[in-house]
Each structure stands twice: as C-alpha cells, then as structure tokens.
Protein backbone atom coordinates (compact mmCIF):
# COMPACT_ATOMS: atom_id res chain seq x y z
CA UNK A 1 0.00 0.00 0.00
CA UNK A 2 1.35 3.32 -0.78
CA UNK A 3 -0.17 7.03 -0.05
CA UNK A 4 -1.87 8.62 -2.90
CA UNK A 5 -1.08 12.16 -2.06
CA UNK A 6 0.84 14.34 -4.71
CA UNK A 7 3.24 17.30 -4.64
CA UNK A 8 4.44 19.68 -7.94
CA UNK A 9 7.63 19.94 -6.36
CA UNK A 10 10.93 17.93 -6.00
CA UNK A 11 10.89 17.77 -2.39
CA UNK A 12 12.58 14.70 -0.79
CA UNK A 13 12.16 13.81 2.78
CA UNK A 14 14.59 12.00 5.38
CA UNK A 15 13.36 11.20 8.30
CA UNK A 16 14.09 13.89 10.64
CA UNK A 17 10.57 14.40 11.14
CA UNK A 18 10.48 11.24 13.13
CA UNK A 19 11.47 11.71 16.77
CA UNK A 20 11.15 8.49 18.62
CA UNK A 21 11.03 9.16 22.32
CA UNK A 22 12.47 6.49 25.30
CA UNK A 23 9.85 5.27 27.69
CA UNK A 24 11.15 5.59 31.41
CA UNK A 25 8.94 4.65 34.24
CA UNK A 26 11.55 4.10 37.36
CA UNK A 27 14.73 6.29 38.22
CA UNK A 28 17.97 4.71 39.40
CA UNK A 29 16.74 5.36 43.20
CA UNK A 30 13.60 3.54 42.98
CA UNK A 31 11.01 6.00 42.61
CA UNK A 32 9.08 7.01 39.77
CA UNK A 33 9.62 9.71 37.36
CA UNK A 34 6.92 12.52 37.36
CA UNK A 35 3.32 11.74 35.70
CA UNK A 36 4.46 8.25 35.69
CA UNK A 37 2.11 5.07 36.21
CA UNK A 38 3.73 1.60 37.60
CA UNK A 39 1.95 -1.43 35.49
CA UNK A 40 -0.21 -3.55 37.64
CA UNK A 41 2.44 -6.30 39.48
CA UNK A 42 1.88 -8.19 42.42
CA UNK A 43 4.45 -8.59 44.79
CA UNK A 44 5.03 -12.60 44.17
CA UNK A 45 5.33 -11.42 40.62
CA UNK A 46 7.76 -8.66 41.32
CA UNK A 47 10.06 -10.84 43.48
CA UNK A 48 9.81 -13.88 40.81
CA UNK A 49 11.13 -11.69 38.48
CA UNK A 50 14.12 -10.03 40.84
CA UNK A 51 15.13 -13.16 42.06
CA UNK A 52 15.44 -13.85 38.04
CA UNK A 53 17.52 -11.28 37.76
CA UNK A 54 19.78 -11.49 40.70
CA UNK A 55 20.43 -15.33 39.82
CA UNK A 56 21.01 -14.55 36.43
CA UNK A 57 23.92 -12.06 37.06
CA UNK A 58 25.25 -15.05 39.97
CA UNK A 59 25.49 -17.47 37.17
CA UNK A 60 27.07 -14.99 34.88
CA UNK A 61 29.68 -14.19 37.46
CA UNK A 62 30.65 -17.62 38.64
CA UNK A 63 30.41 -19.32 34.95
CA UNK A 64 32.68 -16.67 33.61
CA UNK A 65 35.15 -17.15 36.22
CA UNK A 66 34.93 -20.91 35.26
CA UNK A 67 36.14 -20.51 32.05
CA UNK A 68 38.70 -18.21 33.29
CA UNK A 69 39.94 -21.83 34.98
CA UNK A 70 39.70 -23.51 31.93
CA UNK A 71 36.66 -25.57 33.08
CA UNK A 72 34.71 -24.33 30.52
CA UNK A 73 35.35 -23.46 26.81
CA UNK A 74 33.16 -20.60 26.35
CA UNK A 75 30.80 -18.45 27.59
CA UNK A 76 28.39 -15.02 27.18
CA UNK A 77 27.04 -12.97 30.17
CA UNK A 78 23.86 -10.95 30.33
CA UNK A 79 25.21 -8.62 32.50
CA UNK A 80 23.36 -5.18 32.73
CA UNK A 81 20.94 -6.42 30.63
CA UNK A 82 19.12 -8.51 32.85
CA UNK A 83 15.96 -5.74 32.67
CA UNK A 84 15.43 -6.05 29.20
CA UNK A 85 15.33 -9.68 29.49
CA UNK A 86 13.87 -10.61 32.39
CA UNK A 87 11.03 -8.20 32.19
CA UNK A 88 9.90 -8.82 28.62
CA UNK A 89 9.42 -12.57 29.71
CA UNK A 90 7.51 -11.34 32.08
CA UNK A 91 5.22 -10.05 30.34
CA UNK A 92 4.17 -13.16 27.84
CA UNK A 93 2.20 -16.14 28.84
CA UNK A 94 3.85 -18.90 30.19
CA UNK A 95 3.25 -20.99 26.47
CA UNK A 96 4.22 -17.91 24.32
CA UNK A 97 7.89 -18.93 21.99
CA UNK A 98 10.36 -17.25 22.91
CA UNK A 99 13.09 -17.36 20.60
CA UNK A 100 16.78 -16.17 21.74
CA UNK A 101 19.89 -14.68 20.38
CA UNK A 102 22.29 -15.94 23.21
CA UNK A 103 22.39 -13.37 26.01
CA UNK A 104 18.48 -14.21 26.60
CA UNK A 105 19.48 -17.01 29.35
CA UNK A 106 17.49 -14.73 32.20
CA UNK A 107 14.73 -15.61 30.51
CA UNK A 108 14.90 -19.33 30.73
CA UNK A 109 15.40 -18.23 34.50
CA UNK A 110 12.36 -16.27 35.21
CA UNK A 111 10.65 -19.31 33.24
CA UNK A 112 12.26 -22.03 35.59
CA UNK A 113 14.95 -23.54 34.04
CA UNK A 114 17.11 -24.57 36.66
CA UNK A 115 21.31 -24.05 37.60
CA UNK A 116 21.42 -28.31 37.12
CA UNK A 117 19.88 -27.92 33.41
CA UNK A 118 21.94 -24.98 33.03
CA UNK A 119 25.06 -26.65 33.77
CA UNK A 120 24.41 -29.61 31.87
CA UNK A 121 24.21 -28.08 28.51
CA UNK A 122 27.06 -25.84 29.76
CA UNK A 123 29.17 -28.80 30.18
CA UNK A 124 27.59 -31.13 27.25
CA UNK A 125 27.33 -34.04 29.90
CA UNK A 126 24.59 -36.98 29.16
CA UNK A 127 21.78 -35.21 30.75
CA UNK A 128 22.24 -32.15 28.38
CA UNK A 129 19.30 -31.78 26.41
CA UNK A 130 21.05 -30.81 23.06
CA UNK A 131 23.45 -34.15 23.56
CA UNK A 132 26.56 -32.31 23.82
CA UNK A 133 26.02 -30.92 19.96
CA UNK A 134 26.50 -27.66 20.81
CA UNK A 135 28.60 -24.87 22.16
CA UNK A 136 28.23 -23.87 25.52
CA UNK A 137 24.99 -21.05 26.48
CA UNK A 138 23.08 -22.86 23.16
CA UNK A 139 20.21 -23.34 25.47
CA UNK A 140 16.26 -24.80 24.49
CA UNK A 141 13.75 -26.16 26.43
CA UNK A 142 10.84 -27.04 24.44
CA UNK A 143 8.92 -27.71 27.97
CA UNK A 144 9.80 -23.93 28.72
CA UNK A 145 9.16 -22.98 25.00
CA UNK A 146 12.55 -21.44 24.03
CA UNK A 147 13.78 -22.43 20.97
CA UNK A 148 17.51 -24.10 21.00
CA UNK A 149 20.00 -20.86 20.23
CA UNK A 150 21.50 -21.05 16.77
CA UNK A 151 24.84 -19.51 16.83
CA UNK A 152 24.73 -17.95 13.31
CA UNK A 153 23.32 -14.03 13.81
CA UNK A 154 20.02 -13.11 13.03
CA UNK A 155 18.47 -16.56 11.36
CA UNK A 156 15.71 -16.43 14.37
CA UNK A 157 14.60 -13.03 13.28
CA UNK A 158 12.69 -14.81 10.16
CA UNK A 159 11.98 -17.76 11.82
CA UNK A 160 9.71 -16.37 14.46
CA UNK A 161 8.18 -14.60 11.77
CA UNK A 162 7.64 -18.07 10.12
CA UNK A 163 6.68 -19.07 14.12
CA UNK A 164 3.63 -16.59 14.52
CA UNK A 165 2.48 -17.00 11.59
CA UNK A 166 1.21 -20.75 12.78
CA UNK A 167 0.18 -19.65 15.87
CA UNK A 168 -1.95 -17.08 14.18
CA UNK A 169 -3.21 -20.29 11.90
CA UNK A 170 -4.16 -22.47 15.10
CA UNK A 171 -5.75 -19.35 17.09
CA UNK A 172 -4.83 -20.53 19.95
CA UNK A 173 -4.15 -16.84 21.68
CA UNK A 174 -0.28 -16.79 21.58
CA UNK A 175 2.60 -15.25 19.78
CA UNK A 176 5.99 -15.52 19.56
CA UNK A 177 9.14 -13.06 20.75
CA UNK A 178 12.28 -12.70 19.18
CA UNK A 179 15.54 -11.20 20.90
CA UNK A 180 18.18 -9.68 18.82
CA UNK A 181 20.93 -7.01 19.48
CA UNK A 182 21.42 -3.91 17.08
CA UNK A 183 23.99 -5.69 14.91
CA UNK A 184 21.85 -8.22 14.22
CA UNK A 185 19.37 -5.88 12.78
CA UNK A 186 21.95 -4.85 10.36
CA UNK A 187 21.52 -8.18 8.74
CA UNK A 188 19.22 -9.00 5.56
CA UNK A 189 17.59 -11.35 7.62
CA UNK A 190 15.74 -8.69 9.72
CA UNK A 191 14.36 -6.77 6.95
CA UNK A 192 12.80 -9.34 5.48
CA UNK A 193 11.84 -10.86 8.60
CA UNK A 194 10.01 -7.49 9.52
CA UNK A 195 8.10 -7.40 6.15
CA UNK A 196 6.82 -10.71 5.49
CA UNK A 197 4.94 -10.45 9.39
CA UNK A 198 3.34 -6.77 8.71
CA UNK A 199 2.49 -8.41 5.44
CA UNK A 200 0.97 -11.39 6.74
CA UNK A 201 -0.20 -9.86 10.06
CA UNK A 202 1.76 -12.42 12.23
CA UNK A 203 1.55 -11.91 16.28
CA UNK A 204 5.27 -11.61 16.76
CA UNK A 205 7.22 -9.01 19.29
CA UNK A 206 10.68 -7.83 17.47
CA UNK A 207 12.45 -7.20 20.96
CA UNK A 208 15.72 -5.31 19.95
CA UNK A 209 18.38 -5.09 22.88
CA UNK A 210 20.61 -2.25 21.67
CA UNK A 211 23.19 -2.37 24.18
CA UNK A 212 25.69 -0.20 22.55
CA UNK A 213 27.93 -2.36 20.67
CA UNK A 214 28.06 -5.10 17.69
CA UNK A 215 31.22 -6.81 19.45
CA UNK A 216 33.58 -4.07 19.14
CA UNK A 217 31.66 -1.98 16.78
CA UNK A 218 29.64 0.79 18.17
CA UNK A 219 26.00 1.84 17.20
CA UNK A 220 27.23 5.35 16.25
CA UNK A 221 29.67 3.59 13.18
CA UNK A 222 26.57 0.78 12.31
CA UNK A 223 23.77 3.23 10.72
CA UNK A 224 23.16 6.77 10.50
CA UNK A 225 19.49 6.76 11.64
CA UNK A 226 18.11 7.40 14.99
CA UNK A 227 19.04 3.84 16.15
CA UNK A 228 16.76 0.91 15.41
CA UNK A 229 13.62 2.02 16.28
CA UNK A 230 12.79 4.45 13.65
CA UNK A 231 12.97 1.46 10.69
CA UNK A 232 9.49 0.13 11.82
CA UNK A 233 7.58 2.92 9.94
CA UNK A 234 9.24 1.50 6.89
CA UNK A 235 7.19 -1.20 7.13
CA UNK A 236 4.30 0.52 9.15
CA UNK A 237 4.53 -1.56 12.55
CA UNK A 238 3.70 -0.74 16.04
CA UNK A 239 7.25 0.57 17.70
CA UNK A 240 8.32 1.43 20.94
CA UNK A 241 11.81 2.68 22.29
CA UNK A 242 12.28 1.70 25.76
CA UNK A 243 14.88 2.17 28.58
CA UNK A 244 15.95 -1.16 28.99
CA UNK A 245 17.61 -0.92 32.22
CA UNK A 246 13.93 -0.15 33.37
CA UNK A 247 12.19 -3.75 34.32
CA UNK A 248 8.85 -1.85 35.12
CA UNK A 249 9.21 0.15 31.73
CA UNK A 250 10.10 -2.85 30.13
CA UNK A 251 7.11 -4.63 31.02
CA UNK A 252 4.71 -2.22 30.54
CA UNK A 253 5.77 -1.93 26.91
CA UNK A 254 6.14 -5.77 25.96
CA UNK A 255 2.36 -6.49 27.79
CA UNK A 256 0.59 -3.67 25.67
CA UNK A 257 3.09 -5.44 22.89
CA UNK A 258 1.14 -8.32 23.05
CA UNK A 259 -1.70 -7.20 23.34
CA UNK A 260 -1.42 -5.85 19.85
CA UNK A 261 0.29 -8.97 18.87
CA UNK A 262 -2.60 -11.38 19.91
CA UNK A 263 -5.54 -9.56 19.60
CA UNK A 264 -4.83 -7.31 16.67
CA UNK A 265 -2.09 -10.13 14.89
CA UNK A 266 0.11 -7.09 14.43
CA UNK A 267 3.69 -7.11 15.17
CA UNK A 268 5.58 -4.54 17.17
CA UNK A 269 8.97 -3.76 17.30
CA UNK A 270 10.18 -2.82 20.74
CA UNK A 271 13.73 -0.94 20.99
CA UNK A 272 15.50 -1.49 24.26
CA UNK A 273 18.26 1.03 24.99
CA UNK A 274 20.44 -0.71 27.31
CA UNK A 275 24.09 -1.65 27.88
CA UNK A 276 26.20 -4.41 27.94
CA UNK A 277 28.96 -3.80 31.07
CA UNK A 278 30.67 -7.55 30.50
CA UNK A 279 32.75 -8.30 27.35
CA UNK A 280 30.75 -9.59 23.97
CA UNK A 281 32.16 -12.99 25.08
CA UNK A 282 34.70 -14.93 27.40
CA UNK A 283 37.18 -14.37 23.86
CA UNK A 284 36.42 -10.52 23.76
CA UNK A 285 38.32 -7.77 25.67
CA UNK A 286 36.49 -4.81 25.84
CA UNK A 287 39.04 -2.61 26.94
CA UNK A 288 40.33 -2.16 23.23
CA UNK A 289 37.41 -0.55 22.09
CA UNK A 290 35.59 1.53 25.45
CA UNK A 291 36.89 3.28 28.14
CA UNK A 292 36.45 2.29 31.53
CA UNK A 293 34.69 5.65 32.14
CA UNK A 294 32.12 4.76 30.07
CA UNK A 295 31.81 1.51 31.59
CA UNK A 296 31.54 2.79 35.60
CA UNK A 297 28.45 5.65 34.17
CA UNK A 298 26.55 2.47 33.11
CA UNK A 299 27.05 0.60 36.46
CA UNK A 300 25.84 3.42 38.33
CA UNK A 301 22.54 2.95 36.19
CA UNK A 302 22.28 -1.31 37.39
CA UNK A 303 18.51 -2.32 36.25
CA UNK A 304 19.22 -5.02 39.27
CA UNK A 305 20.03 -2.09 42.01
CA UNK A 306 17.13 -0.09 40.22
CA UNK A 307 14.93 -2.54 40.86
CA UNK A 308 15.86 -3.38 44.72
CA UNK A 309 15.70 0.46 45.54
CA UNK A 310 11.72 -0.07 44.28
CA UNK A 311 11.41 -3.59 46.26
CA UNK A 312 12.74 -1.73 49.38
CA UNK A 313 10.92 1.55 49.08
CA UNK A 314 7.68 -0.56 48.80
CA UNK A 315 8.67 -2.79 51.75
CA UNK A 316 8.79 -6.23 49.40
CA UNK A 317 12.66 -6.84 50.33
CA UNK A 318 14.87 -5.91 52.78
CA UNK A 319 19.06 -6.60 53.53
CA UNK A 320 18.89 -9.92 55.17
CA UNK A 321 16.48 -11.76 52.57
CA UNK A 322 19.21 -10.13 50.13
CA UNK A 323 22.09 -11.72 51.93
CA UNK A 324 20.38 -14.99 52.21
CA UNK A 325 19.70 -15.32 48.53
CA UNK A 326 22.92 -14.09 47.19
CA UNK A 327 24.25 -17.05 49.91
CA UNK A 328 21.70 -19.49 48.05
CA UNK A 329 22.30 -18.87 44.86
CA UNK A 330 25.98 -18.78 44.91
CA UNK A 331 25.98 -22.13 46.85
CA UNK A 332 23.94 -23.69 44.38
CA UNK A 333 26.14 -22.50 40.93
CA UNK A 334 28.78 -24.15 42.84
CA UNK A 335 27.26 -27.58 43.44
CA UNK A 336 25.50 -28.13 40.50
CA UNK A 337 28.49 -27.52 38.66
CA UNK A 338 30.12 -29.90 40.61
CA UNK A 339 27.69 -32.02 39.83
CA UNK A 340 27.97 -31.40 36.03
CA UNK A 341 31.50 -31.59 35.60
CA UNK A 342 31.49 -35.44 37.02
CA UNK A 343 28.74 -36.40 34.81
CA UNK A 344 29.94 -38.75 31.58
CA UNK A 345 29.13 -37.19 28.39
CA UNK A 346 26.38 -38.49 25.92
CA UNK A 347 26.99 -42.11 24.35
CA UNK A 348 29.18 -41.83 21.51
CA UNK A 349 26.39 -43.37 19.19
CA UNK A 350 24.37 -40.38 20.21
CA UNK A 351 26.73 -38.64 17.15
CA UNK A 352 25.07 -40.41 14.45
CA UNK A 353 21.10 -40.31 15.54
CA UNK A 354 18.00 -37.84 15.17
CA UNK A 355 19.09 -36.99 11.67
CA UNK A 356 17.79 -40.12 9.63
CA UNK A 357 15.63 -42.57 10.91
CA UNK A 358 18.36 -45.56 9.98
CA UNK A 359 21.99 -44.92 10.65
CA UNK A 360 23.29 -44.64 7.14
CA UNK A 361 26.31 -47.19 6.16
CA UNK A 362 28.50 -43.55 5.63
CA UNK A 363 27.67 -42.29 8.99
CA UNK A 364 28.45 -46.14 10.41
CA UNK A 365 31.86 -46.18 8.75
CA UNK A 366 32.91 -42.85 9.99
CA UNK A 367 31.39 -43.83 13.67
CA UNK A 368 33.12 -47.34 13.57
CA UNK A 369 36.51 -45.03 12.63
CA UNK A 370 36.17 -42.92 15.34
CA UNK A 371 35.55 -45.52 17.79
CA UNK A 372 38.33 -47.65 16.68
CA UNK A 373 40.69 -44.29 16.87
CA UNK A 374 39.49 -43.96 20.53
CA UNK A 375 40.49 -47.03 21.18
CA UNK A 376 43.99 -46.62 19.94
CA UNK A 377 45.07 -43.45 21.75
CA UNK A 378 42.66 -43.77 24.59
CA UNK A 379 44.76 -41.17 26.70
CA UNK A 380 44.43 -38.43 24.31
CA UNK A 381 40.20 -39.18 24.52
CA UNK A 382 39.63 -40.14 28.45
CA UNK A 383 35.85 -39.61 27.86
CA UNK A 384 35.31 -41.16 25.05
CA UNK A 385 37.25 -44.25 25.83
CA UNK A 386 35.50 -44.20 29.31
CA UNK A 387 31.79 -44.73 27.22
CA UNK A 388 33.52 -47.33 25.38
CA UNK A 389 35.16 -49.86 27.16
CA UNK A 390 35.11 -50.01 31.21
CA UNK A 391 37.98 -51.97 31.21
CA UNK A 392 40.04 -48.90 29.56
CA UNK A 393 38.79 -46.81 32.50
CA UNK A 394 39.40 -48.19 34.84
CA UNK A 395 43.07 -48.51 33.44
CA UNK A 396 42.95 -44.45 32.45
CA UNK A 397 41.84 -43.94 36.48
CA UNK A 398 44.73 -46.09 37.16
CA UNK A 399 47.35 -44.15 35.12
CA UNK A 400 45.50 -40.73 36.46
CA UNK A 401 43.69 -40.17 33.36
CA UNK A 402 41.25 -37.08 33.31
C-alpha cells in the first residue's frame, strides 16, 4: 500500500521528522519519574522476576570465572541487561515462543529452568538436552518454549516470523518473541523478517536489545538513523523505544506489545536502549574498544540495584532476605556444577542419531573409525574411551587419566 497524495515539487524527505522518544517509568533510586504510572504487578510477581535477575547475574559471574579456569570453553554474560530480558518474559504467557539470540538465558530463568539444566548443557554431559552438539549457552527447552539458540546471527529473526504465523493459523491466543541485538538488525535477515509479518499480520514481538555495541563496533559507526527504532515505519509496525535498564518500563511496553500482537495479529517492534557492562564474550576484551569511564556511568545505572531500591521503598525486600539469597544462589552455581563436571558425556552413538531414521552405512563407517581411533590413543580421549570400554577406564583412572 502506498499514499496517494501528490506534490508539484521535488521535495525529498529523510526522516528527521520522526522523533522516537524512550519510555522511562523508574529512576535509578527507585522511585518514579513525574506523571508516571507503575503497570499492575503483584508482589510474588515482582520478586519472581528479581530473584530472576539477581540469579542470572550469579550465574554470569561464577560461569565466567569458570572458564577463566579452563573448566569451561566458552561463555556469554547478560550482564546489565538482565531488565530487558527478564522483564519482557515477564510479560508473555507462560506458552508464548520465545526465541533467543544468546544473552536471553534470564529468561529461561524467570521461566524455571534450573542451575542443574543450566550446567548440563554448559558442560555437554549426558543429561544435556542438546546431547553435547552444541557450544556452551546454546540453550532450548521445548517444555519452557525457548527455541535451541542457533549460533549464526540473526536466522531467528525470520523464523519467528515463520513461528507466529502458525500460531496465528491455530488461534490458539499466543505469539511468539524474538531477541536480537542492534547488529543483528543490520543483517538481511531482519528486513525481510520485519516485512513478510506486517504483510501477513503475524503476532510476533521484534524485541531489539541495543546495548551499545556489535562486538567491538559501536552503534554510532553501524547506521546513520536514529538507532533501530525508527525502521518500523518502513514497514508501518507498532514501535516502541524503551529504557531497557527499566524492568517496570520494560514490562509495561512488551504487555501492551502483546496485546497488539494477539488480539490485533500485528507485530511490534520494541527498541531497548540498554548496555552491555561484561565483554561480547569470554574471547572478547572490551578494553580495546571503550573506556572504563564509560563503563563505571553504566554501572551506576544497574537495572538489578534499580529494581531493589523499588522492592525496598515498597517494603517487598529488605538486607537480610538479600544476603540470604545471594548465599543461596551462589551455593547452588557451585554444586551443580560440581555435579555437572562429574557427569559422563552423551553415548558416543548419540553422534550419528535424530538426523535419519536408519543410521546410514556412511555415517556407520565414519562412527566405527572414530571408535576404533578412541580405542587406539585412549589417553588423548579419556571420555570417550570411558563410554567405550570399562575396562580402559578403569586402566585411564589407574594411570591418572582425566
């Protein structure tokens, strides 16, 4: 559809005339800003969703210094973002999709995924969902409904697209959310994720987590426009620019989100301005490219402080139930990693199944090869040889095997 209005005159337009302003309900001390209206949230609600947060930023912490030892390969923190996660998920039904980029695990939190499945995919152990397939923070949890993390960027933009557009088909009252970070949505796959569900009228939430940086690349050198929010009107969609270090803000926007989303099957494209205060990854030093100035003026703005100076100005929380969950919590990371690290990994076999429904001869050969390389330098493979052949471990636990 196109407007039908004409003009005698060359006159070309750019887009200044769009200002998109930042939703703020809650200032860094806990109170509201003037004129401003806290959403409708019940205390066990409002505590659900801090306790989300706080273990969220515990995991983080203690899983980053765990690769730091070398006991795990790889990892991403959600630090400082943990408001634009946690209170998006908030907002959606229990059965809505969410699909993730891979700094979305406080989600998965606030929907009850626990430390022990955490640390099993984390570790790739037998009791890891994805069977060890994947890098560590792929998380999915089709119980939960969060679709398994893909680590190429941007492919879930179109795909929960393709998502809410069934859910529209079976009418069942849900729709579908999709996390991405501002990079991201310099990829093709945005675009024409964002035009085939205005097209189709699809009930899916865009949920853009501009936290100031594509890896090393700031926002100011990836596009010229007013940030992300602004491209919605290109393909006339609901849009919202929110301060994602806000959790009451945050929900407030992605409720009335879906609202539009479900009972309109209209998608929205929510902006969160936010900031990421860890490294891109456990292989990124941000030091290079930030200074540490910036870094400390976006600590002193903590959604998870934010949101305790509300708790305790409403009377919800208080100092010692703080001390005894950070005490939990830490406790907990700590065992069920433990826990994790001793577990065996999947079954070797496991590498040839769920593709076809017979193991092809090729994939048999290849298996057999691997096996029988195992077997040959057992040392170099202590957990593999250890799901082979108990007789070789117990001879690698003699010799002080791993």
């Amino acid at each position: 559809m196109t407007t039908t209005q004409d003009i005698h005159t060359p006159d070309f337009l750019r887009g200044d005339e769009f200002s998109i302003p930042t939703f703020r309900l809650l200032r860094q001390d806990g109170t509201l800003h003037e004129g401003a209206e806290a959403p409708a949230l019940e205390r066990d609600q409002a505590l659900r969703i801090y306790r989300a947060m706080v273990a969220t930023r515990v995991l983080d912490e203690r899983m980053m210094a765990a690769q730091r030892q070398g006991r795990l390969s790889f990892y991403m923190q959600c630090t400082g973002e943990e408001a634009a996660v946690i209170g998006s998920a908030a907002a959606l039904d229990d059965a809505d999709m969410i699909m993730a980029q891979y700094r979305e695990q406080g989600a998965l939190v606030y929907r009850g995924f626990s430390y022990d499945e955490f640390m099993n995919q984390l570790f790739g152990n037998e009791l890891d969902y994805g069977k060890g397939r994947q890098m560590p923070i792929h998380y999915g949890s089709r119980k939960l409904h969060y679709m398994t993390i893909s680590s190429p960027l941007a492919t879930q933009i179109p795909q929960a697209a393709g998502y809410a557009y069934g859910q529209k088909l079976a009418g069942e009252g849900h729709c579908t959310i999709v996390f991405f970070g501002e990079g991201a949505a310099s990829e093709g796959d945005f675009h024409a994720a964002l035009n085939m569900a205005a097209v189709h009228e699809v009930p899916v939430i865009f949920f853009c987590r501009n936290n100031g940086y594509a890896i090393s690349t700031p926002s100011i050198e990836q596009f010229a426009a007013d940030g992300v929010a602004p491209r919605a009107f290109g393909y006339r969609m609901h849009v919202i620019r929110v301060d994602g270090n806000d959790v009451l803000a945050v929900l407030a926007a992605t409720r009335k989100a879906r609202r539009i989303a479900v009972e309109e099957n209209k998608p929205v494209l929510i902006e969160a301005m936010t900031y990421r205060l860890a490294a891109h990854s456990s292989s990124d030093d941000p030091s290079g490219y930030r200074s540490k100035k910036e870094e400390e003026a976006w600590r002193d703005k903590d959604p998870i402080q934010r949101m305790q100076n509300w708790l305790l100005a409403r009377g919800w929380w208080g100092e010692e139930e703080e001390k005894t969950l950070q005490e939990t919590l830490r406790r907990e990371v700590l065992e069920t990693m433990k826990r994790a690290e001793k577990r065996p990994p999947p079954p070797l076999d496991s590498l040839v199944t769920d593709v076809y429904a017979d193991v092809t001869p090729a994939l048999q050969r290849q298996l057999d090869g691997l096996k029988a390389h195992i077997r040959k330098y057992p040392e170099a493979y202590p957990k593999g040889a250890r799901s082979l052949d108990p007789d070789v471990s117990a001879s690698l636990d003699t010799q002080g095997g791993e």
